[in-house]
Protein backbone atom coordinates (compact mmCIF):
# COMPACT_ATOMS: atom_id res chain seq x y z
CA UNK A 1 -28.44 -24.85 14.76
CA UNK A 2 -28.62 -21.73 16.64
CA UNK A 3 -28.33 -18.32 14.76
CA UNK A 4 -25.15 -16.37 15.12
CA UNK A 5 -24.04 -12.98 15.55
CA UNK A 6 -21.28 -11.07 14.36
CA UNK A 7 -19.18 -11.28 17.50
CA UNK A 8 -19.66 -14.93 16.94
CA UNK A 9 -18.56 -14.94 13.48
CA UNK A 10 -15.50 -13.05 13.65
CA UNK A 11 -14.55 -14.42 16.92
CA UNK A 12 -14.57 -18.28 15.22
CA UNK A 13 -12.93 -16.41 12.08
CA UNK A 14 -10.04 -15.07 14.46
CA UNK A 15 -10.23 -18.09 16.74
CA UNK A 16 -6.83 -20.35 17.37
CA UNK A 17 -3.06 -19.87 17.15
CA UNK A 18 -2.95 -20.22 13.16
CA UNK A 19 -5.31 -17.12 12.96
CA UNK A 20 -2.20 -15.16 15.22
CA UNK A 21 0.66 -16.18 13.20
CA UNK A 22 -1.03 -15.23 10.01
CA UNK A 23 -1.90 -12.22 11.20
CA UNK A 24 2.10 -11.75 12.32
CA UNK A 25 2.83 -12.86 8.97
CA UNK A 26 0.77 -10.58 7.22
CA UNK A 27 2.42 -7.90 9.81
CA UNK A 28 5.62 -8.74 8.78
CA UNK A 29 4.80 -8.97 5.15
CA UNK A 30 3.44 -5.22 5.35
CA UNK A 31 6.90 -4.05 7.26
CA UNK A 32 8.88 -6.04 4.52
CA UNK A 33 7.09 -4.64 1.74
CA UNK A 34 7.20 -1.10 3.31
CA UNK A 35 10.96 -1.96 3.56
CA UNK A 36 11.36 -3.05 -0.02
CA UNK A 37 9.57 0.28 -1.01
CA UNK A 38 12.23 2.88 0.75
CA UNK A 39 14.99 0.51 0.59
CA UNK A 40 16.92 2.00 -2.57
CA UNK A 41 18.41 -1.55 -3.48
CA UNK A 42 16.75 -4.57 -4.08
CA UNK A 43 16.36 -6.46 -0.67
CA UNK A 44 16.51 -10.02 0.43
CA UNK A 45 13.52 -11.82 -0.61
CA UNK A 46 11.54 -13.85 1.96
CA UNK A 47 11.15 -16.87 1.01
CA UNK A 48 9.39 -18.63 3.57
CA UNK A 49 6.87 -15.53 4.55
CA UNK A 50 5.97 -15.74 0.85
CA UNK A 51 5.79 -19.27 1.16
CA UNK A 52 3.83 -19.03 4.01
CA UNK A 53 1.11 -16.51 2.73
CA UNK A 54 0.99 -18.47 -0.82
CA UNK A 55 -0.17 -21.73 0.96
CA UNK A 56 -2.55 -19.96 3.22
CA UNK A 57 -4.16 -18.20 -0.19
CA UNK A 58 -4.23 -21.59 -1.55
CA UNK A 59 -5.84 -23.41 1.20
CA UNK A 60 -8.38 -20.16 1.75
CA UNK A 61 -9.15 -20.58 -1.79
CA UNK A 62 -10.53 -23.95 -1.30
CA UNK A 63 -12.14 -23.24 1.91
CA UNK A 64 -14.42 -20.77 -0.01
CA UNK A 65 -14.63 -22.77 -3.16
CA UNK A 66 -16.15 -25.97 -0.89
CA UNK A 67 -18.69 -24.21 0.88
CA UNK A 68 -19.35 -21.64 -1.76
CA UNK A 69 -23.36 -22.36 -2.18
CA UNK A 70 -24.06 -23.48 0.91
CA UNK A 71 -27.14 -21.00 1.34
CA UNK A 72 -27.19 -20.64 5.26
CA UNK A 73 -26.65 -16.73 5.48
CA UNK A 74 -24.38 -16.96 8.73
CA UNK A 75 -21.92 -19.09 6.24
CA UNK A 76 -22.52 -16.44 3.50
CA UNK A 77 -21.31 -13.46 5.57
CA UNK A 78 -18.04 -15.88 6.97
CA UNK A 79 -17.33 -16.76 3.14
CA UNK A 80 -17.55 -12.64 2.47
CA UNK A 81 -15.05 -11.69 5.52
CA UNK A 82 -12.84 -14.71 4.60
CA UNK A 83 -13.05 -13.60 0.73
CA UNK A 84 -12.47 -9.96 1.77
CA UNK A 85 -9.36 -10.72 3.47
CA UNK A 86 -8.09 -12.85 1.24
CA UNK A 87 -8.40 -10.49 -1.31
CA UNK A 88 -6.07 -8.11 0.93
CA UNK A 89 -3.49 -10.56 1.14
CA UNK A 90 -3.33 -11.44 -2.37
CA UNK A 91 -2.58 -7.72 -2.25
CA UNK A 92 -0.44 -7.32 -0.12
CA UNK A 93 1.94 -10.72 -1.52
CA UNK A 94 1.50 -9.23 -5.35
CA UNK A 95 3.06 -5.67 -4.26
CA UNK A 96 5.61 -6.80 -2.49
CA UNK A 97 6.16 -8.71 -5.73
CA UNK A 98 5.99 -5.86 -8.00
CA UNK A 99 7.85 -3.48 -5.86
CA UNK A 100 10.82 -6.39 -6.69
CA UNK A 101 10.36 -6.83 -10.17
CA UNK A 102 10.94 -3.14 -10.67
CA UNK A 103 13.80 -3.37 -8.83
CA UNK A 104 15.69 -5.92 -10.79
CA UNK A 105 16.43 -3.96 -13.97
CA UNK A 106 17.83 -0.61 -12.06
CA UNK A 107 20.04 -3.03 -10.00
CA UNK A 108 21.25 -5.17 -13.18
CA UNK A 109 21.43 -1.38 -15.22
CA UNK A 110 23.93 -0.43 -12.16
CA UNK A 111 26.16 -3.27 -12.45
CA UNK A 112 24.98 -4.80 -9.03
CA UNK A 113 25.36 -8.48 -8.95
CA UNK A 114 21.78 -9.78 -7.16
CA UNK A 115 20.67 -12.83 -5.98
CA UNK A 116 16.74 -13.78 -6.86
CA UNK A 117 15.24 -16.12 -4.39
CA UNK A 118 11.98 -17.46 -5.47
């Protein structure tokens, strides 16, 4: 096997049409979150962007839990971008969560009728 360099690594990280949408989901999981921050009243949860993210976390998870200990060092530093980002998203998917659940009691204080999607 030949060694690889960075470009090589991030390129085959970045590689193929799943990478884009997950990087337009995370995108649109930042604007929503963002949104949810300003937004004075609780908005309407996305459920299948959450979805989404939650299953890629989950599968990432077990991508680096199968190959964690392989010893190769070009598989070391994929494992430590894929871990890194992962941790972002995790993130990203528990603020957006928070942001929510501190919403609910002002709304239900205000006499606002809400509908939780989860």
């Amino acid at each position: 096997m030949s060694a690889m360099d960075i470009d090589d690594i991030l390129q085959e990280f970045d590689a193929g049409g799943a990478a884009q949408d997950a990087s337009k989901d995370i995108q649109n999981l930042t604007t929503a979150w963002i949104a949810e921050r300003t937004a004075p009243e609780i908005m309407p949860f996305q459920t299948a962007l959450v979805d989404r993210l939650t299953e890629r976390i989950r599968q990432q998870i077990e991508l680096v839990e199968t190959e964690t200990g392989n010893l190769d060092p070009t598989s070391n530093f994929r494992l430590i971008l894929i871990q890194t980002e992962l941790e972002r998203v995790k993130y990203l998917v528990r603020a957006y969560l928070r942001i929510r659940m501190h919403k609910v009691p002002h709304t239900c204080a205000a006499g606002r009728s809400i509908s939780i999607a989860c």
